[in-house]
Protein backbone atom coordinates (compact mmCIF):
# COMPACT_ATOMS: atom_id res chain seq x y z
CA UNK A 1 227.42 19.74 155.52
CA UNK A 2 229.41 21.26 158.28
CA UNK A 3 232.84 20.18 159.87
CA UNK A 4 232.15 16.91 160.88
CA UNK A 5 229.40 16.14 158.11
CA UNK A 6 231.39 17.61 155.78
CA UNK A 7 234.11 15.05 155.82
CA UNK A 8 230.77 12.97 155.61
CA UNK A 9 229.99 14.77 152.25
CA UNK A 10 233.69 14.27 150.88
CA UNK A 11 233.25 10.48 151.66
CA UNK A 12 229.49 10.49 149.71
CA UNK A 13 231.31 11.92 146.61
CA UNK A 14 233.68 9.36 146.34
CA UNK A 15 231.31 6.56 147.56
CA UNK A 16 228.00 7.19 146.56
CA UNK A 17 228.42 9.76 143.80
CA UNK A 18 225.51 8.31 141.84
CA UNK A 19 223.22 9.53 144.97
CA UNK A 20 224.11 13.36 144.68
CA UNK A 21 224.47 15.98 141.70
CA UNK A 22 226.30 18.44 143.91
CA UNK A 23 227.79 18.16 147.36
CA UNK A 24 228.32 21.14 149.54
CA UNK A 25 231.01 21.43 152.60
CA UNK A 26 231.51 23.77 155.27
CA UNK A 27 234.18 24.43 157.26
CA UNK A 28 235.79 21.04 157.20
CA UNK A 29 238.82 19.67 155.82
CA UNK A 30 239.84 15.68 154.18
CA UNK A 31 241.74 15.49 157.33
CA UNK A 32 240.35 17.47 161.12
CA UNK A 33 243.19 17.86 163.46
CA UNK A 34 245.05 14.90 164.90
CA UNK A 35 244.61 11.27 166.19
CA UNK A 36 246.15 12.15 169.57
CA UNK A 37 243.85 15.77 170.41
CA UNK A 38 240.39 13.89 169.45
CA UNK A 39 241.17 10.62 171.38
CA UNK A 40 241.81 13.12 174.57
CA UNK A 41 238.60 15.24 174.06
CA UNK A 42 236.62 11.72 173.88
CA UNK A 43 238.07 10.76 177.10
CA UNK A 44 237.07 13.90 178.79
CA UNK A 45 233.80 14.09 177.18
CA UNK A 46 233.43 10.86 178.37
CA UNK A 47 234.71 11.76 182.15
CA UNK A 48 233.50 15.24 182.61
CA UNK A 49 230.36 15.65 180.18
CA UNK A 50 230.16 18.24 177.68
CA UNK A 51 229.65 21.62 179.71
CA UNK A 52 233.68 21.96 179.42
CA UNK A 53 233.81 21.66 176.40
CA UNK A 54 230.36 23.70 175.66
CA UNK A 55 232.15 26.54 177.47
CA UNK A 56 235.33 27.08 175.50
CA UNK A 57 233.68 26.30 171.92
CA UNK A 58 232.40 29.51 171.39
CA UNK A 59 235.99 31.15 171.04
CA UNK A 60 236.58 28.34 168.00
CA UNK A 61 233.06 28.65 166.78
CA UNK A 62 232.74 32.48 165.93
CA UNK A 63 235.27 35.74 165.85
CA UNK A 64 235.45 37.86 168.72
CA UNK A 65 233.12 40.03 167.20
CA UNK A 66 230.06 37.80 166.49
CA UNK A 67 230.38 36.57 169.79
CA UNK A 68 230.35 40.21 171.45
CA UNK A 69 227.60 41.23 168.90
CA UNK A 70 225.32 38.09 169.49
CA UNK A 71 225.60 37.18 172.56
CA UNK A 72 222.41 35.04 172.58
CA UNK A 73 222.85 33.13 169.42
CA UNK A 74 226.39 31.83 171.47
CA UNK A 75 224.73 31.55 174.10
CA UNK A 76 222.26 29.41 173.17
CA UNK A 77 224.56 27.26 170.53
CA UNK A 78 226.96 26.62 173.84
CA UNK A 79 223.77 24.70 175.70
CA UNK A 80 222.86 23.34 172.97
CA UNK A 81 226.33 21.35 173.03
CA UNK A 82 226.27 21.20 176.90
CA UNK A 83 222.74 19.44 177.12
CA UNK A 84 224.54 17.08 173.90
CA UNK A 85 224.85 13.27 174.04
CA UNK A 86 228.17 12.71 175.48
CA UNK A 87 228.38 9.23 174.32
CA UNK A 88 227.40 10.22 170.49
CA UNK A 89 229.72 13.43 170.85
CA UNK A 90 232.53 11.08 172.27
CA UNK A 91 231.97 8.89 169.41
CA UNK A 92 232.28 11.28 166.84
CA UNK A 93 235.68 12.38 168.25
CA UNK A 94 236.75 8.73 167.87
CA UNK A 95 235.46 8.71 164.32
CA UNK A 96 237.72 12.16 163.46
CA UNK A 97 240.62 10.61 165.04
CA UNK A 98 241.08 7.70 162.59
CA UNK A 99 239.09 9.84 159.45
CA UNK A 100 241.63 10.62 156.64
CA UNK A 101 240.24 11.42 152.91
CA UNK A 102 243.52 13.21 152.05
CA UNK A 103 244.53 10.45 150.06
CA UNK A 104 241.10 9.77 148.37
CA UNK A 105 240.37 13.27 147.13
CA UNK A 106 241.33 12.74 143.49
CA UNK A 107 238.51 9.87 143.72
CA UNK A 108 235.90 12.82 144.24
CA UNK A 109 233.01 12.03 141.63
CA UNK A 110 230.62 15.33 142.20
CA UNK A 111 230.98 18.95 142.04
CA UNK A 112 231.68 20.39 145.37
CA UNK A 113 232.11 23.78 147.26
CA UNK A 114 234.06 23.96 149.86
CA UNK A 115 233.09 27.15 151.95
CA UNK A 116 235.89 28.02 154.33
CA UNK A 117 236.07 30.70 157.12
CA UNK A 118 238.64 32.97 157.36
CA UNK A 119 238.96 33.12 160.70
CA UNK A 120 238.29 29.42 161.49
CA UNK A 121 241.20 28.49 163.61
CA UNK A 122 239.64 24.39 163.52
CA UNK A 123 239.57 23.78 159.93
CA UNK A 124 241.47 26.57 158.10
CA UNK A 125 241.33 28.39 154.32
CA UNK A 126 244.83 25.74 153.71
CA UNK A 127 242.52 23.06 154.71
CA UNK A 128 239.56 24.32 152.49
CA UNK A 129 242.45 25.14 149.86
CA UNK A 130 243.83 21.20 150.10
CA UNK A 131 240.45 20.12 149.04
CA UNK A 132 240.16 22.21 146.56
CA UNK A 133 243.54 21.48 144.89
CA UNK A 134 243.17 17.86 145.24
CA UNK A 135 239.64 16.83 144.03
CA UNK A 136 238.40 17.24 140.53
CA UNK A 137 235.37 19.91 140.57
CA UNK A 138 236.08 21.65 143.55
CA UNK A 139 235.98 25.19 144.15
CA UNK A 140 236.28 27.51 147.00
CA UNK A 141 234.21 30.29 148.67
CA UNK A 142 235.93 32.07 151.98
CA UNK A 143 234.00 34.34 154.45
CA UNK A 144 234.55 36.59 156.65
CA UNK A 145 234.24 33.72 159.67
CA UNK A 146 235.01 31.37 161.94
CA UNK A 147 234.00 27.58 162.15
CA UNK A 148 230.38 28.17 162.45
CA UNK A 149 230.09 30.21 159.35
CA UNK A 150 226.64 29.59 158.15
CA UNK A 151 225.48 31.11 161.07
CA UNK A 152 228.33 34.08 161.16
CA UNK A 153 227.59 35.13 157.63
CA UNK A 154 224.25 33.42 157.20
CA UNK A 155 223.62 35.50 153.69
CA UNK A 156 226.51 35.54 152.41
CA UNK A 157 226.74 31.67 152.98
CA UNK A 158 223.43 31.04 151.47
CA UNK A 159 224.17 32.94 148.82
CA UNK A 160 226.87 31.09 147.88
CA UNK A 161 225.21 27.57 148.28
CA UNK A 162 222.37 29.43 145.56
CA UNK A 163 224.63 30.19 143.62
CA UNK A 164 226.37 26.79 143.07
CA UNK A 165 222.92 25.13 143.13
CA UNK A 166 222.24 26.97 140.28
CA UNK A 167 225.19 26.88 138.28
CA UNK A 168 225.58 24.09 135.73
């Protein structure tokens, strides 16, 4: 689960542990950014749509050089967003302005990996690293990335996800 859902993975292990042997998160942190910044992107989302914010996610989403090598795959990720729900994308900003599992962590129930992007300037290695430190049966994997990392270093992510699958 990445970013978002991966807060949404955190919350099943402490929640619903019975429901999952392993839980894998991407790029996401116990805590995303801050009350204040996602109430304001709602509010535009909400007032201008989601081209603006379609246009300037690509420079968050992948490193300068994924995004001059793969033009296309940007490309197409960015209307992706931009033809988005507004409403549900609003929503989940309002949801990751009150979300805090900081606290819970230690309440963790499942193995997880926590695969971080070195680059990522949204949810950092410290965040990644927090998890990690704080919930029992964590570990961390870093890549050579930004936020969208499964699709910057899609072997090297799956890879790592096969790899913890298959672990006991």
């Amino acid at each position: 689960m990445v970013s978002l859902w991966g807060l949404t993975g955190i919350w099943l292990s402490i929640h619903a542990p019975d429901k999952f042997d392993k839980i894998i998160v991407a790029n996401t942190a116990a805590k995303i950014g801050n009350q204040h910044a996602w109430q304001g992107r709602a509010t535009s989302v909400q007032a201008n749509g989601l081209q603006p914010t379609a246009d300037t996610a690509p420079s968050r989403w992948f490193s300068n050089g994924f995004i001059q090598n793969h033009p296309n795959i940007v490309k197409n990720l960015g209307d992706s967003l931009a033809k988005g729900d507004k409403d549900g994308y609003a929503n989940c900003c309002q949801a990751l302005a009150i979300a805090d599992l900081r606290d819970e962590l230690k309440n963790t129930k499942t193995p997880i990996i926590v695969i971080t992007g070195e680059k990522d300037p949204v949810t950092t290695v410290a965040d990644g690293q927090f998890i990690v430190d704080n919930a029992p049966n964590a570990r961390l994997v870093t890549l050579n990335a930004s936020h969208i990392s499964n699709i910057e270093q899609a072997d090297k992510f799956t890879k790592a996800i096969k790899d913890f699958l298959t672990k006991a």
